[in-house]
Structures are given as C-alpha cells and as structure tokens.
N, C-alpha and C. Protein backbone atom coordinates (compact mmCIF):
# COMPACT_ATOMS: atom_id res chain seq x y z
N UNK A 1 0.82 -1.19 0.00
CA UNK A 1 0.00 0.00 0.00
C UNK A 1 0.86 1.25 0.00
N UNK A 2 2.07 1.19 0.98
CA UNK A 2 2.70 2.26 0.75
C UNK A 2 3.53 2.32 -0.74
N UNK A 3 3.98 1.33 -1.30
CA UNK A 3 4.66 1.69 -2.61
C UNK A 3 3.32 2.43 -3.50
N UNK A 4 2.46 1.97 -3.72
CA UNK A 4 1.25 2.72 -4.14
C UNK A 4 0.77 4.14 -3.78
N UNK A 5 1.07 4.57 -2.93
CA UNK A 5 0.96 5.78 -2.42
C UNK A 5 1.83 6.56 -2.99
N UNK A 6 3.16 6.04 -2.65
CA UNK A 6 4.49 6.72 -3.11
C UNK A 6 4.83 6.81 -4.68
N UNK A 7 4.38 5.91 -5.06
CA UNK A 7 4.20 6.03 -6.73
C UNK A 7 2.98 7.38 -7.16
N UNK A 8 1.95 7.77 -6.80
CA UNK A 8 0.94 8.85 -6.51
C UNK A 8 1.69 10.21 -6.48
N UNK A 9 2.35 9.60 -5.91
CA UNK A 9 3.07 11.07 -5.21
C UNK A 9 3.85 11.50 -6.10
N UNK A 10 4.88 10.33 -7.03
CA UNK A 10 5.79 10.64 -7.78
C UNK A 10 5.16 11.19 -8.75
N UNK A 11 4.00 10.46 -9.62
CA UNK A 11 3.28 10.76 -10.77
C UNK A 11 2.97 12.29 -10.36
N UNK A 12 2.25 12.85 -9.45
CA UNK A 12 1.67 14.22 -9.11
C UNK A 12 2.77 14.90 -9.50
N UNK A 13 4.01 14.80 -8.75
CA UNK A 13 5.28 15.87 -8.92
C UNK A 13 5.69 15.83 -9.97
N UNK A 14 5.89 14.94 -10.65
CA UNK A 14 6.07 14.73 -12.45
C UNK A 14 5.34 15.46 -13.36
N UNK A 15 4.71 15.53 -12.97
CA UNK A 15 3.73 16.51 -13.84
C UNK A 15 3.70 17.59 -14.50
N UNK A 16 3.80 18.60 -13.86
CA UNK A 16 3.99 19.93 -14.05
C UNK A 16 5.63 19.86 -14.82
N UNK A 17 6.15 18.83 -14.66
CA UNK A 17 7.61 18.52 -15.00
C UNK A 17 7.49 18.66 -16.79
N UNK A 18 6.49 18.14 -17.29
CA UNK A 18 6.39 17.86 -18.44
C UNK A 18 6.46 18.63 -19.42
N UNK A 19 6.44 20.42 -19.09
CA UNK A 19 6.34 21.56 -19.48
C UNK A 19 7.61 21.66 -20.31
N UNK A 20 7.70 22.50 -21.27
CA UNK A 20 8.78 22.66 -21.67
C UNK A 20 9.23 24.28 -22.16
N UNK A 21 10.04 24.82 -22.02
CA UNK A 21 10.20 26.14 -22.34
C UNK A 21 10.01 26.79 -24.01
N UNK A 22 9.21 27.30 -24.29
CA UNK A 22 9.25 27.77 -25.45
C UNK A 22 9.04 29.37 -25.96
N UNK A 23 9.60 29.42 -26.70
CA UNK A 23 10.05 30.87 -27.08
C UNK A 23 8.96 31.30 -28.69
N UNK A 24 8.33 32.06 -28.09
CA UNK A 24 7.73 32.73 -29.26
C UNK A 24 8.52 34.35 -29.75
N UNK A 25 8.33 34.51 -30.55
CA UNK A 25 9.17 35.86 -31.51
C UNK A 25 7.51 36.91 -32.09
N UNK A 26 7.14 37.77 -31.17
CA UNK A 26 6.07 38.59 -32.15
C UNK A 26 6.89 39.87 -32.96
N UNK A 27 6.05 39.88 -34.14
CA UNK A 27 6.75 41.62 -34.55
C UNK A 27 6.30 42.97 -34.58
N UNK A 28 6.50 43.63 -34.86
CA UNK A 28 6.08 45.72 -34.27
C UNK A 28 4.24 45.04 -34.54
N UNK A 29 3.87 44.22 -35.22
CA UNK A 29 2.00 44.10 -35.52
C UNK A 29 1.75 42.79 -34.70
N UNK A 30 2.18 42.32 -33.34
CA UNK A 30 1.92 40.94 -32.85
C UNK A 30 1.82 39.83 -33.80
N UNK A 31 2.27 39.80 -34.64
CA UNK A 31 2.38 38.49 -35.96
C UNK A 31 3.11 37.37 -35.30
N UNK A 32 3.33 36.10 -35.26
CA UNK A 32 4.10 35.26 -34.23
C UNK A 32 4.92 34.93 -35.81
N UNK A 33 6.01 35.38 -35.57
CA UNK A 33 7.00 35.15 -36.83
C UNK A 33 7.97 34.18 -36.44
N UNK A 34 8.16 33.25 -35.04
CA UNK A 34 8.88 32.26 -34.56
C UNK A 34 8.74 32.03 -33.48
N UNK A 35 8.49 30.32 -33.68
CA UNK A 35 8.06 29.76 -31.68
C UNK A 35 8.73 28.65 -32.23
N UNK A 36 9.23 27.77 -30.81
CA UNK A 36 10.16 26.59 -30.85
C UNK A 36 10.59 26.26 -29.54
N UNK A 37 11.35 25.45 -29.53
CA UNK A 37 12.02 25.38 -27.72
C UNK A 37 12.99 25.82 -27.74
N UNK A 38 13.96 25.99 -29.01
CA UNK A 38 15.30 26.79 -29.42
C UNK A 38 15.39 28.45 -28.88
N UNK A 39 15.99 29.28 -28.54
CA UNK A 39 15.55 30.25 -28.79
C UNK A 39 16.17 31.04 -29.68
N UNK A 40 15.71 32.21 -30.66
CA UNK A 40 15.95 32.59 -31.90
C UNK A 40 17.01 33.42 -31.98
N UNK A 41 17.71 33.50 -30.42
CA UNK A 41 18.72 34.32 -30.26
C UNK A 41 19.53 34.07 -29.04
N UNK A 42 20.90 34.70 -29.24
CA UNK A 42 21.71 34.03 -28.05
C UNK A 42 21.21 34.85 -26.62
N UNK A 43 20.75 33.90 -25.58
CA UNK A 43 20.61 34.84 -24.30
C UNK A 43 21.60 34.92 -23.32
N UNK A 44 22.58 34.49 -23.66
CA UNK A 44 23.58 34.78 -22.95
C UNK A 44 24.37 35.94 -23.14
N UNK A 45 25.07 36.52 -22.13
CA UNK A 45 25.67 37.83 -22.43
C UNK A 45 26.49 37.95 -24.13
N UNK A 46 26.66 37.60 -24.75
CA UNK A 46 26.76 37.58 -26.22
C UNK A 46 26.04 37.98 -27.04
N UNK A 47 25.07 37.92 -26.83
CA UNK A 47 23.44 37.95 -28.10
C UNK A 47 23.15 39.01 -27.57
N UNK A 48 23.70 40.35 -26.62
CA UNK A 48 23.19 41.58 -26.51
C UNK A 48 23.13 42.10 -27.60
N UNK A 49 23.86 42.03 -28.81
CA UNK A 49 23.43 43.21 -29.73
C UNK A 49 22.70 42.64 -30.21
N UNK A 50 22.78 40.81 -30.58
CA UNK A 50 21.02 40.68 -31.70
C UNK A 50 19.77 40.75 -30.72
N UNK A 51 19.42 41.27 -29.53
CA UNK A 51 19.05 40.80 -28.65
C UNK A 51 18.60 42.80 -28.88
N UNK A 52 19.35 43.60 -28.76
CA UNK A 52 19.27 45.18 -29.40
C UNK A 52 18.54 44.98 -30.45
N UNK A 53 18.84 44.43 -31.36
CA UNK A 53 18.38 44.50 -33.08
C UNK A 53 17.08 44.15 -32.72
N UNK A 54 16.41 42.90 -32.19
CA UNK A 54 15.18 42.89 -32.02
C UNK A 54 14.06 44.30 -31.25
N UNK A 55 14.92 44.21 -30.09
CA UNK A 55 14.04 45.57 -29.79
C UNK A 55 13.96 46.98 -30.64
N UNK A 56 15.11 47.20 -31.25
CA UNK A 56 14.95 48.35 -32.52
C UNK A 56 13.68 47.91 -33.92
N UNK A 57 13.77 46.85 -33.88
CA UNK A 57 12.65 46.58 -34.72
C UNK A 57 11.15 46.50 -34.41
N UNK A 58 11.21 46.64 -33.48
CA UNK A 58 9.93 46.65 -32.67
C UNK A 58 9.53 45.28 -32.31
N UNK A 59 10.67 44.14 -32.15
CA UNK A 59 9.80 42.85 -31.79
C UNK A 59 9.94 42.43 -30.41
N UNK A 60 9.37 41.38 -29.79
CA UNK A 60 9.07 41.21 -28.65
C UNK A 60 9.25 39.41 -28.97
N UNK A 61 10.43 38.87 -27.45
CA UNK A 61 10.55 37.54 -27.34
C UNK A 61 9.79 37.81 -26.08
N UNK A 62 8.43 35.88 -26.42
CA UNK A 62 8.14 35.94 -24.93
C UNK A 62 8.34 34.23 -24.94
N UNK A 63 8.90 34.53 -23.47
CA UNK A 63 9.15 32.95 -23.08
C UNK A 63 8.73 32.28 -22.32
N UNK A 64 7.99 31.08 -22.14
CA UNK A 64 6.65 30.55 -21.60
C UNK A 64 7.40 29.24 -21.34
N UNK A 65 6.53 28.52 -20.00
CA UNK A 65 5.81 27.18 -20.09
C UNK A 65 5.20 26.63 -20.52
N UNK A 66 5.11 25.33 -21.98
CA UNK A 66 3.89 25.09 -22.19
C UNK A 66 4.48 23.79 -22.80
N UNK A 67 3.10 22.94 -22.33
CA UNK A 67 3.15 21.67 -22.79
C UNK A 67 3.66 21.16 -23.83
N UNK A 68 3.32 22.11 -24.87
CA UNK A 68 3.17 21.94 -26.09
C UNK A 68 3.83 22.91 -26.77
N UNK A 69 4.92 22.68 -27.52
CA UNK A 69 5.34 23.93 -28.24
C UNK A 69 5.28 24.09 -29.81
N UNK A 70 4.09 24.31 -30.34
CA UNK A 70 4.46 24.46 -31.56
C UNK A 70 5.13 25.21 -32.21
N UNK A 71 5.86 24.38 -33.19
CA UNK A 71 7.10 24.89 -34.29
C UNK A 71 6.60 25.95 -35.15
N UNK A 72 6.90 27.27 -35.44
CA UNK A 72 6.40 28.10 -36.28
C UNK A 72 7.66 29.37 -37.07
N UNK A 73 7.90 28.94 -38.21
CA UNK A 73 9.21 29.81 -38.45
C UNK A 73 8.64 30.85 -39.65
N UNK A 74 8.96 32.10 -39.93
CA UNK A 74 8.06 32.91 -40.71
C UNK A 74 9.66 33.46 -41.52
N UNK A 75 9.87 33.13 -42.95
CA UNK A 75 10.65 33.76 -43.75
C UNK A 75 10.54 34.36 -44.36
N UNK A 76 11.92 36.14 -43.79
CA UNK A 76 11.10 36.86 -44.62
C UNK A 76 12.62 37.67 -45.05
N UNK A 77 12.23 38.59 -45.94
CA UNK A 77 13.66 39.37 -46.29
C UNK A 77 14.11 38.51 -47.82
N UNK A 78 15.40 38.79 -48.07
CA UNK A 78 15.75 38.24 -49.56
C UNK A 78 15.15 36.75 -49.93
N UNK A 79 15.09 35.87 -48.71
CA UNK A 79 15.22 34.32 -49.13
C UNK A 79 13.54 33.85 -48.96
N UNK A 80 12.83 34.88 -48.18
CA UNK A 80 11.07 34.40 -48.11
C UNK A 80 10.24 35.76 -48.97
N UNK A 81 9.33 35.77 -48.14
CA UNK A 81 8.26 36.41 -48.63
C UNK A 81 8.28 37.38 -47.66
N UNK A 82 8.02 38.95 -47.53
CA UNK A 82 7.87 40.37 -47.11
C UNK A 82 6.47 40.07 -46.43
N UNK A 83 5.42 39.33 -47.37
CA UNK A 83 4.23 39.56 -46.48
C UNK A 83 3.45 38.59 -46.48
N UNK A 84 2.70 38.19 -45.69
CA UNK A 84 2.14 36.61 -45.70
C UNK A 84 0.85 36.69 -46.37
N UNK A 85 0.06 36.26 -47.43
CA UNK A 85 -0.89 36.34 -47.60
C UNK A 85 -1.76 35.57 -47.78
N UNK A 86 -2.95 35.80 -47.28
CA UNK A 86 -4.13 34.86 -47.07
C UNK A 86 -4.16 33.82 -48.29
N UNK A 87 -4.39 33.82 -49.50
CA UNK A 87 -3.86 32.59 -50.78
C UNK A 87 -2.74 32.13 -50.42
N UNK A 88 -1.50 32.91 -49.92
CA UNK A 88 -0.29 31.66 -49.43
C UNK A 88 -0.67 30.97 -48.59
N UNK A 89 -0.87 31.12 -47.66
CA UNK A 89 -1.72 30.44 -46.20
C UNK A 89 -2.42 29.18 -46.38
N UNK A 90 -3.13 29.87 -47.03
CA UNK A 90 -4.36 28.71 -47.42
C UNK A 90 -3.91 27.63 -48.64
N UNK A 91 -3.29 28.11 -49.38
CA UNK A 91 -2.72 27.04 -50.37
C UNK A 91 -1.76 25.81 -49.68
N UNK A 92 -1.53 25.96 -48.78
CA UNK A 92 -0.86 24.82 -47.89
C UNK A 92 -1.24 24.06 -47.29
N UNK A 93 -2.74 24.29 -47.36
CA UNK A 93 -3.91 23.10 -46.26
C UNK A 93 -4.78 22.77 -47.25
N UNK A 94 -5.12 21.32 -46.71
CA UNK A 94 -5.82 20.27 -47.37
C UNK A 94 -7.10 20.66 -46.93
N UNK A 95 -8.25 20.06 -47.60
CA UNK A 95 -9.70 20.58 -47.43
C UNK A 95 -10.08 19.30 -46.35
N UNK A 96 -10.58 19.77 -45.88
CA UNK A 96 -11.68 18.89 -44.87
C UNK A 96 -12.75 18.61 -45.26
N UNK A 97 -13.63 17.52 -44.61
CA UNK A 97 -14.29 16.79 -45.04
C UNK A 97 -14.76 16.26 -43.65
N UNK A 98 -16.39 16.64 -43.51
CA UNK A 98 -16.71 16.40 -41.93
C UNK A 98 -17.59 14.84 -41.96
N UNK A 99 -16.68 13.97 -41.33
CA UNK A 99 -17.04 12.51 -41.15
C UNK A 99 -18.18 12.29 -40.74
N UNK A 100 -19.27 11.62 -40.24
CA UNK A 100 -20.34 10.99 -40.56
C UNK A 100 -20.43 10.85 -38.35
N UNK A 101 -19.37 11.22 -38.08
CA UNK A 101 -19.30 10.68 -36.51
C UNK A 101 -18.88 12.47 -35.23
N UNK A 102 -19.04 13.22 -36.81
CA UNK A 102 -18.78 14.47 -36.16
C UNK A 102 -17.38 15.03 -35.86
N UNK A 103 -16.53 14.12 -36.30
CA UNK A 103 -15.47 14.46 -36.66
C UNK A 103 -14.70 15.44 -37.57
N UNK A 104 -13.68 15.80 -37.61
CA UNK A 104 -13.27 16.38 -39.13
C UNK A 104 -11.85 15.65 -39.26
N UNK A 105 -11.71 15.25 -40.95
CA UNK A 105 -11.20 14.20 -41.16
C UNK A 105 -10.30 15.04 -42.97
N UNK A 106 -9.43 14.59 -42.93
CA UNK A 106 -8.49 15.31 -43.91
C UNK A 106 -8.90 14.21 -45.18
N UNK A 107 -9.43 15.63 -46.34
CA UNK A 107 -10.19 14.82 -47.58
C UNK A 107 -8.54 13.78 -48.37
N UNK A 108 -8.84 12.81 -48.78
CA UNK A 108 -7.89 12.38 -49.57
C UNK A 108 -7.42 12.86 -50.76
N UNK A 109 -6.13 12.61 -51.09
CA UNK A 109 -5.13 13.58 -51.96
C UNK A 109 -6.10 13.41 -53.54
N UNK A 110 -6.68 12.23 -54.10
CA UNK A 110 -6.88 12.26 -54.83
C UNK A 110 -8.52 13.15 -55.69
N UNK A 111 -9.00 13.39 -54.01
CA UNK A 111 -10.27 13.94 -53.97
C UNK A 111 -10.60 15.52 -54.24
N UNK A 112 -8.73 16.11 -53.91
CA UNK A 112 -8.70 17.65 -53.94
C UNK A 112 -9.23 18.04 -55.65
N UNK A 113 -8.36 17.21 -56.29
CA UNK A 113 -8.76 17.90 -57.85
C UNK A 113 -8.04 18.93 -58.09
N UNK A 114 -7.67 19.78 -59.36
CA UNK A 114 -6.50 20.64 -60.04
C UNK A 114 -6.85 21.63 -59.02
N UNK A 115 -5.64 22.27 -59.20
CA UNK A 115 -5.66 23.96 -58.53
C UNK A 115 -6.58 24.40 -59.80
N UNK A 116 -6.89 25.52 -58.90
CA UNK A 116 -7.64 26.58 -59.86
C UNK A 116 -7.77 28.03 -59.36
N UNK A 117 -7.08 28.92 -60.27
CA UNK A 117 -7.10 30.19 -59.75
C UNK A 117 -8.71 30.71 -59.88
N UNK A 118 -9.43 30.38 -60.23
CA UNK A 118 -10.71 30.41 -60.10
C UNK A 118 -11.70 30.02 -58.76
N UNK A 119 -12.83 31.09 -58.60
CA UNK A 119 -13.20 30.48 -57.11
C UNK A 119 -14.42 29.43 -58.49
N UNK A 120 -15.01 28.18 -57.46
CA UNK A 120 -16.13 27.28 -57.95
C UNK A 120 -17.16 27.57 -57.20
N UNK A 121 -18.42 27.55 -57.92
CA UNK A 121 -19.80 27.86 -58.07
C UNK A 121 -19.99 27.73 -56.93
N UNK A 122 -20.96 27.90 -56.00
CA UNK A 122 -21.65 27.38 -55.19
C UNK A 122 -22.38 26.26 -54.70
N UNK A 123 -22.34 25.43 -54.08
CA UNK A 123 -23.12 24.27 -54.05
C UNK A 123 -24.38 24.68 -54.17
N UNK A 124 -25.80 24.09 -54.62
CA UNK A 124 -27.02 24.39 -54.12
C UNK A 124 -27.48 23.69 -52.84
N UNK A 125 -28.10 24.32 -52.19
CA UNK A 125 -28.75 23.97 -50.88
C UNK A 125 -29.35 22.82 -51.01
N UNK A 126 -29.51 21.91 -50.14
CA UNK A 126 -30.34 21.03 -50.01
C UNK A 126 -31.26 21.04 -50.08
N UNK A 127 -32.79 20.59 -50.14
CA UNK A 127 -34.05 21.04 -50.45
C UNK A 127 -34.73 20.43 -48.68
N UNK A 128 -35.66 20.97 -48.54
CA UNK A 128 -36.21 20.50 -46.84
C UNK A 128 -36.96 19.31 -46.91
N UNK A 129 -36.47 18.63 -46.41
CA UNK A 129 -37.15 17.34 -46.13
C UNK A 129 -36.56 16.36 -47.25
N UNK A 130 -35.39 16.83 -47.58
CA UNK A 130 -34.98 15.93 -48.80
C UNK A 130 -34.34 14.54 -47.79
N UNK A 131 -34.16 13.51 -48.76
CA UNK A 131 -33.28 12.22 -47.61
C UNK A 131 -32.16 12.87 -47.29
N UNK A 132 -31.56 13.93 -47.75
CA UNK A 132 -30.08 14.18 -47.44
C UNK A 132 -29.87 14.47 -46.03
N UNK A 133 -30.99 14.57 -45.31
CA UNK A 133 -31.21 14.87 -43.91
C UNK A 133 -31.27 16.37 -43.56
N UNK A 134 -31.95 16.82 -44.12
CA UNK A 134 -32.48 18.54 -44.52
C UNK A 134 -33.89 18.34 -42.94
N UNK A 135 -33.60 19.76 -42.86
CA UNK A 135 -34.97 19.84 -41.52
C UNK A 135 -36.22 19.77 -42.22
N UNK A 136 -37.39 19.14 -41.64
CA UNK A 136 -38.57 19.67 -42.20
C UNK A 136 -39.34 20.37 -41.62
C-alpha cells in the first residue's frame, strides 16, 4: 500500500515537469513570426546586440511554459516572402471533409482535384425534407 501511495506522489510531482520552455518571436504588428524550444537568439551575455536589433525593430521575445510547443518559423527578407498572404496560407492546407461521426477528417489527396485560380460555383442547398437529412 505504501509503494502505491508513493508512486501517486511521484506521478503528481512529475507533472507539471512535463512543461517545456518555449520561445515565441512577435513583430512591431503581434504576428508570431517564430516559436520553438530553441531560442531565436543568443541569451547569454553575447546575443546583446542581436538581442538590441530585435528591440529596434519593434519585436518582442516571450518565453513561456507550455506543454506543447508548436514549431512556427516565418521567412522573410531576400530568401522568403515580405508579407504573408491569405492565398499563401491557405494554399498549404488540405480541405476537410466532416465525417459521418462528427469528426473532421483530412479529404484524400486524390479527392482535392487541379488547382484553380478560379473560385467554384456554389453548391445548391439542399431542399427541406430531402433524404439528405435537410430539416422539415
């Protein structure tokens, strides 16, 4: 009984253990232009001047606890893109497709069909009381 207890105890204190430090990068417009567990600059007495350069630019490192750190790197200057735009964004995600169980479920590759700089028609509405499961 007592190893059981004491195992309780360990799991509880472990816990909060699981956190991990991560560093987000916002810029002069709160844009999150880099998060990671790395951080994007040296914090040790060395990285004072890139550590200057950020605050002259108007950006802000904030550094957190969190479970979870998602990876997010934003390239910009000669080798990326100056400005992110909503068609770039979106051209990188797959369409969804809401499963039958209330889920959402990533449509298959072969289901997307050609790009098209064109937007497509509208679906028509369902009709009421149709079998498609329309209200009546």
């Amino acid at each position: 009984m007592l190893v059981i207890v004491a195992v309780i105890v360990i799991l509880a204190i472990a816990g909060p253990a699981a956190a991990r430090t991560c560093y987000t990068l916002l810029d002069r417009n709160d844009n999150v232009v880099y998060r990671d567990t790395f951080p994007p600059v040296d914090l040790r007495d060395q990285g004072e001047a890139a550590r200057a350069q950020l605050r002259q630019r108007g950006e802000f490192l904030l550094i957190s606890e969190e479970e979870q750190c998602q990876q997010v790197t934003f390239v910009s200057g000669p080798g990326g893109a100056t400005a992110l735009s909503v068609d770039d964004f979106l051209g990188g995600l797959q369409p969804s497709t809401r499963a039958s169980g209330g889920t959402i479920t990533t449509a298959p590759q072969g289901a997307r069909g050609p790009a098209s700089s064109a937007p497509s028609a509208p679906s028509a509405a369902p009709k009421r009381g149709s079998a498609s499961g329309g209200y009546k």
